[in-house]
N, C-alpha and C. Protein backbone atom coordinates (compact mmCIF):
# COMPACT_ATOMS: atom_id res chain seq x y z
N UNK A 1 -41.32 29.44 -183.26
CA UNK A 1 -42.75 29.30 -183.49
C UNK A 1 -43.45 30.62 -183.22
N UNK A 2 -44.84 30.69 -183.50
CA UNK A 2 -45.31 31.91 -183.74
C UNK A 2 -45.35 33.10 -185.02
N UNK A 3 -44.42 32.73 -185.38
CA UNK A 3 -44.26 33.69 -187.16
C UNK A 3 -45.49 34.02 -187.25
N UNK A 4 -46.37 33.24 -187.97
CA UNK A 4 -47.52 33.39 -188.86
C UNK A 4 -48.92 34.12 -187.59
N UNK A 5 -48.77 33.77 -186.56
CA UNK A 5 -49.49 34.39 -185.32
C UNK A 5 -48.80 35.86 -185.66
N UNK A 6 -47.84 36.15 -185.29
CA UNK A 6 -47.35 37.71 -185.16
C UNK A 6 -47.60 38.33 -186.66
N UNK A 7 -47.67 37.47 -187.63
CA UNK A 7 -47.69 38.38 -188.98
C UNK A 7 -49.66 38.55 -189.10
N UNK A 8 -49.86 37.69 -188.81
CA UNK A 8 -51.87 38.14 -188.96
C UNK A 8 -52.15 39.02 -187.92
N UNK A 9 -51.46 38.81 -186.55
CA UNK A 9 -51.99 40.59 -185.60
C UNK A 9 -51.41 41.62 -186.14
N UNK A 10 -49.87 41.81 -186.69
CA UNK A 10 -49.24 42.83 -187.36
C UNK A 10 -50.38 43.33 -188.91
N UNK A 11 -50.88 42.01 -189.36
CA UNK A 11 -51.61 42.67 -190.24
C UNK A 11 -53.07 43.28 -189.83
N UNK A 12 -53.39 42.97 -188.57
CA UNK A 12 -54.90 43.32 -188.06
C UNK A 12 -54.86 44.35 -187.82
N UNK A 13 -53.74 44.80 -186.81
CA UNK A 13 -53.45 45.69 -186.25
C UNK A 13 -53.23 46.82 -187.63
N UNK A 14 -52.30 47.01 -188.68
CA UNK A 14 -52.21 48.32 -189.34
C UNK A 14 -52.96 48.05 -190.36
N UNK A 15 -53.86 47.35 -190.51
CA UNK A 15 -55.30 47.19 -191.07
C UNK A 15 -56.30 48.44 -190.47
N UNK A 16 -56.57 48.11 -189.37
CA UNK A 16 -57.39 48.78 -188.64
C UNK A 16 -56.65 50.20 -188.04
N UNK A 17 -55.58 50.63 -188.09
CA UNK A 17 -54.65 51.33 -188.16
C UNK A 17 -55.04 52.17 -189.22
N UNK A 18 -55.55 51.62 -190.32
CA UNK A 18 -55.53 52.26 -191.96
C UNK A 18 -53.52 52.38 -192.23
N UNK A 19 -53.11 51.63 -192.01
CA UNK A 19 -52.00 51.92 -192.33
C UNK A 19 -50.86 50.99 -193.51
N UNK A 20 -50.53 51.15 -194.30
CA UNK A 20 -50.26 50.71 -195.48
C UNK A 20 -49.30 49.43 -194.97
N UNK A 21 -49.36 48.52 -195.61
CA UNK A 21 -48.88 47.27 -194.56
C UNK A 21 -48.15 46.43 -196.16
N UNK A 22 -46.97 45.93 -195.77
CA UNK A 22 -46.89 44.83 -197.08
C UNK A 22 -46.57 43.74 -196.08
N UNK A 23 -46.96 42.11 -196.66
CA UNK A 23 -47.00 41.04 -195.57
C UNK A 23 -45.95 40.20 -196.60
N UNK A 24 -45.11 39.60 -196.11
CA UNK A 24 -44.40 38.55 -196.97
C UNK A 24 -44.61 37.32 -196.49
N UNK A 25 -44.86 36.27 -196.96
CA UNK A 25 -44.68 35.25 -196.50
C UNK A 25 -43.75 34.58 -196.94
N UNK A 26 -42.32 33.93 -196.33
CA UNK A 26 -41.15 33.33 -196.59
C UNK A 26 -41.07 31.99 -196.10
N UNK A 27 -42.38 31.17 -195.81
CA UNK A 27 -42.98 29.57 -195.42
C UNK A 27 -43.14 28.77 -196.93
N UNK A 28 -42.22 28.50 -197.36
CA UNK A 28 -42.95 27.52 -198.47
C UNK A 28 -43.43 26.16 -197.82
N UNK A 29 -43.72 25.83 -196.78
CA UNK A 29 -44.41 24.68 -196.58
C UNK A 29 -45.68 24.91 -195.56
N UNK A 30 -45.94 25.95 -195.35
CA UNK A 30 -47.50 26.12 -194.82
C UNK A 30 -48.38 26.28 -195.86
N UNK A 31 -49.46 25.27 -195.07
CA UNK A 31 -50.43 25.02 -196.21
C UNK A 31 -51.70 26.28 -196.17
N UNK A 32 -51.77 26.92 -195.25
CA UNK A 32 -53.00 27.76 -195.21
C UNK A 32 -52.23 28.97 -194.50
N UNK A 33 -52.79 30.25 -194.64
CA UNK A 33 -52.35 31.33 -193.75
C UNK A 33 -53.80 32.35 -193.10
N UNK A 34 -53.50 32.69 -192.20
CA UNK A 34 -54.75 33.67 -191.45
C UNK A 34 -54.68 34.82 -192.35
N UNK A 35 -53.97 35.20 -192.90
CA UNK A 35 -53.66 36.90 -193.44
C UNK A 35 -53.44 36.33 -194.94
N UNK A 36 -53.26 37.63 -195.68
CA UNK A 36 -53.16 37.82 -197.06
C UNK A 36 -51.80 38.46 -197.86
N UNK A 37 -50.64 37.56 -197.48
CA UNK A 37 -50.07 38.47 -198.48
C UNK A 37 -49.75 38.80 -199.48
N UNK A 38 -48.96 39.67 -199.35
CA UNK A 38 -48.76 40.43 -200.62
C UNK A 38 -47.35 39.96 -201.65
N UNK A 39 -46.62 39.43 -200.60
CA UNK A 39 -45.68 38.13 -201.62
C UNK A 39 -45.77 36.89 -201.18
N UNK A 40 -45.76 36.36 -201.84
CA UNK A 40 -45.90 34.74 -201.03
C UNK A 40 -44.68 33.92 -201.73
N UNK A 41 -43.87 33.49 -201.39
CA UNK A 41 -42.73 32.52 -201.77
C UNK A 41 -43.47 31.46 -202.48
N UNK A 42 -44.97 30.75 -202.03
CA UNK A 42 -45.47 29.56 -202.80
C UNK A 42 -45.60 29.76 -203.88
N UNK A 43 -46.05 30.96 -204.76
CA UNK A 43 -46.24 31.71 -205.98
C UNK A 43 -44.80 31.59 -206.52
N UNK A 44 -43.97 31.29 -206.10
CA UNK A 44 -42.60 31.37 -206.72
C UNK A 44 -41.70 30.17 -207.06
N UNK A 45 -42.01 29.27 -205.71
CA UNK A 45 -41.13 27.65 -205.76
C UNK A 45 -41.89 26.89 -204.99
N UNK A 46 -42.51 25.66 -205.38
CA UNK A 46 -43.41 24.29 -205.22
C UNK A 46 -42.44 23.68 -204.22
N UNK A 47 -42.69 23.81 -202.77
CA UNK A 47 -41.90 23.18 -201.89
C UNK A 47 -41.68 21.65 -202.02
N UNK A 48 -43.07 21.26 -202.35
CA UNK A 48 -43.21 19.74 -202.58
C UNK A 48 -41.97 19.06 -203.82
N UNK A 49 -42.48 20.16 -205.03
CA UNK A 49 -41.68 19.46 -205.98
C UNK A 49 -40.24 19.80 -205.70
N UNK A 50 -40.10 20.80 -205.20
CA UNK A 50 -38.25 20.61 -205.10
C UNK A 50 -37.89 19.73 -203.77
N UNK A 51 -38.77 19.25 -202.87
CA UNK A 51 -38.21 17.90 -202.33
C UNK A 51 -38.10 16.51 -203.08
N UNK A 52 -38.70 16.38 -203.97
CA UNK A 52 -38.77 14.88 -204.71
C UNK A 52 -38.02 15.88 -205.85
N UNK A 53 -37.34 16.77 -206.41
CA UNK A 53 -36.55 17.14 -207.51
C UNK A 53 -35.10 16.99 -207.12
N UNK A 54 -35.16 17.13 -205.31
CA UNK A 54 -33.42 17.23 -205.37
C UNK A 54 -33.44 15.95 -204.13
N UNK A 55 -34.18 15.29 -203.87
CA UNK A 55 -34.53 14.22 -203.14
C UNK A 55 -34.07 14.50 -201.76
N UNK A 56 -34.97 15.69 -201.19
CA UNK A 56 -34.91 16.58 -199.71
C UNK A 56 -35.62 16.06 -198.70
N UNK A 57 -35.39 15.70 -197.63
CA UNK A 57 -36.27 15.94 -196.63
C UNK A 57 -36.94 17.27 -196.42
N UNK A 58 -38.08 17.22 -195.41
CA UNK A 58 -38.81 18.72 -195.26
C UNK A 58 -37.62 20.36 -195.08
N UNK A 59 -37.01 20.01 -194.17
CA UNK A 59 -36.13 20.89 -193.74
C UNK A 59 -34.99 21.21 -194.82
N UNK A 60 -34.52 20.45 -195.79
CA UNK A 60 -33.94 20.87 -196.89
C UNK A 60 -34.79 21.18 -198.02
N UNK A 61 -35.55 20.42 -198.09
CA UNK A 61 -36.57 21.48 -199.12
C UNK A 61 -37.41 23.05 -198.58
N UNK A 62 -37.48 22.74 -197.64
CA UNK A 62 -37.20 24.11 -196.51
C UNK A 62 -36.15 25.29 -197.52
N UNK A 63 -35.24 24.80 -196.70
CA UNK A 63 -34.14 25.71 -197.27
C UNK A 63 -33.68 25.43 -198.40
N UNK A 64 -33.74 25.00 -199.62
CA UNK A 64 -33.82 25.09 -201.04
C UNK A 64 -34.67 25.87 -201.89
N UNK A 65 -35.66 25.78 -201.15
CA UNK A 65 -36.67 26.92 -201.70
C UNK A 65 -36.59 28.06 -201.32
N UNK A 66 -36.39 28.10 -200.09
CA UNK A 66 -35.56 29.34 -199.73
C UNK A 66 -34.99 30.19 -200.95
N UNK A 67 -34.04 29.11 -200.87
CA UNK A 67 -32.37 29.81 -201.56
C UNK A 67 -32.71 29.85 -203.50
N UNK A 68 -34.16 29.34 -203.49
CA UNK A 68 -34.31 29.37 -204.69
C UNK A 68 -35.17 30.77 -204.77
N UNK A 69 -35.79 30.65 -204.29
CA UNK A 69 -36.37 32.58 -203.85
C UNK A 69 -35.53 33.73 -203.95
N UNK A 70 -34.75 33.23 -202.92
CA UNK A 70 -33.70 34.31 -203.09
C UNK A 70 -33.09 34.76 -204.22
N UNK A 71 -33.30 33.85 -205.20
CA UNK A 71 -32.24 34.14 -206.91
C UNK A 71 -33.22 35.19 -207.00
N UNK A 72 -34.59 35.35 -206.80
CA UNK A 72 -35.19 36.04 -207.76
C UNK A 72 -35.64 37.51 -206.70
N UNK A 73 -34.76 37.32 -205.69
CA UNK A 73 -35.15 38.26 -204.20
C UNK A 73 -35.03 40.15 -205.19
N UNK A 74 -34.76 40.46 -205.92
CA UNK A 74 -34.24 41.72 -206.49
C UNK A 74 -35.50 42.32 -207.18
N UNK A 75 -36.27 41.07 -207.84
CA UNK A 75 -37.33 41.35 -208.66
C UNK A 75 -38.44 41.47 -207.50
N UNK A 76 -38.51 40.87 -206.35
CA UNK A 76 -39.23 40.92 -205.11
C UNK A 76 -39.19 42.78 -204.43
N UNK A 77 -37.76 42.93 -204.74
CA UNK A 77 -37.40 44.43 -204.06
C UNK A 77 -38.08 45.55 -205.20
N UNK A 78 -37.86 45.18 -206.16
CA UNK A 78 -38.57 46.25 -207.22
C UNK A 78 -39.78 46.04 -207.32
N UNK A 79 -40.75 45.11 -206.79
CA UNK A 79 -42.19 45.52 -206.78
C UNK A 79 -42.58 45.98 -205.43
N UNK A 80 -42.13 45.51 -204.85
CA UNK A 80 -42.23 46.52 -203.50
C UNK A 80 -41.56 48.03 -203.47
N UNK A 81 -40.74 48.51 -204.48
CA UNK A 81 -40.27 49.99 -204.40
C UNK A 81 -41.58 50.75 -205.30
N UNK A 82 -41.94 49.70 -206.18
CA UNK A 82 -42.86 50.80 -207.29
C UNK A 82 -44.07 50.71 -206.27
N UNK A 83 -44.53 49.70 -205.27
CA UNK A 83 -45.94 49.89 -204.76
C UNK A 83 -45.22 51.01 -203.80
N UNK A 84 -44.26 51.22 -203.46
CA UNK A 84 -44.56 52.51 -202.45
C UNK A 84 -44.51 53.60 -202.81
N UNK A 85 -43.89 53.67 -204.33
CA UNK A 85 -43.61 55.17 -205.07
C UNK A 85 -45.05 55.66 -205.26
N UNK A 86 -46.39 54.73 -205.03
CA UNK A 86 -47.72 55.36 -205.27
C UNK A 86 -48.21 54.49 -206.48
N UNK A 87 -49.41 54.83 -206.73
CA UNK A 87 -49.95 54.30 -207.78
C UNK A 87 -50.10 55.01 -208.90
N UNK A 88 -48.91 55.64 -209.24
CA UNK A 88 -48.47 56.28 -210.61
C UNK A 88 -47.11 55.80 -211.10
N UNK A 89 -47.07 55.51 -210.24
CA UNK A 89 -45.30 54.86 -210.62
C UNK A 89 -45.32 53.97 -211.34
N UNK A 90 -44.13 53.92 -212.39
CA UNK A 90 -44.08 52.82 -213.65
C UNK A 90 -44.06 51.40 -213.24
């Protein structure tokens, strides 16, 4: 417990830092967050629907969405390489 506490001071903190910050969020079942990030797993896989798709309890649709994220974890790594190459990068 605590994740989402340590990721909104980590973001306050190099906020006010001025310091270039990327936030992930890897919770597909929190419904609200204090901070803003910049990937969000919910944008990717409907926790809800892949529990009534593969007929999961919370904690396996937990980790199904997970592991369904992860297929696409590469395309996650290449937008995070071009936001740090600057804002000229292809």
């Amino acid at each position: 417990s605590g994740k989402t506490t340590l990721m909104q001071r980590l973001s306050v903190h190099f906020h006010e830092a001025s310091r270039p910050f990327y936030a992930v969020n890897l919770d597909p079942a929190v419904l609200s967050l204090p901070y803003e990030p910049n990937i969000d797993v919910r944008d990717t896989v409907d926790y809800k629907r892949v529990m009534r798709q593969y007929n999961l309890g919370p904690n396996g649709g937990i980790l199904t969405s997970l592991n369904l994220f992860a297929t696409k974890f590469d395309q996650v790594l290449d937008f995070v390489e071009r936001r740090a190459a600057g804002p000229d990068a292809p």
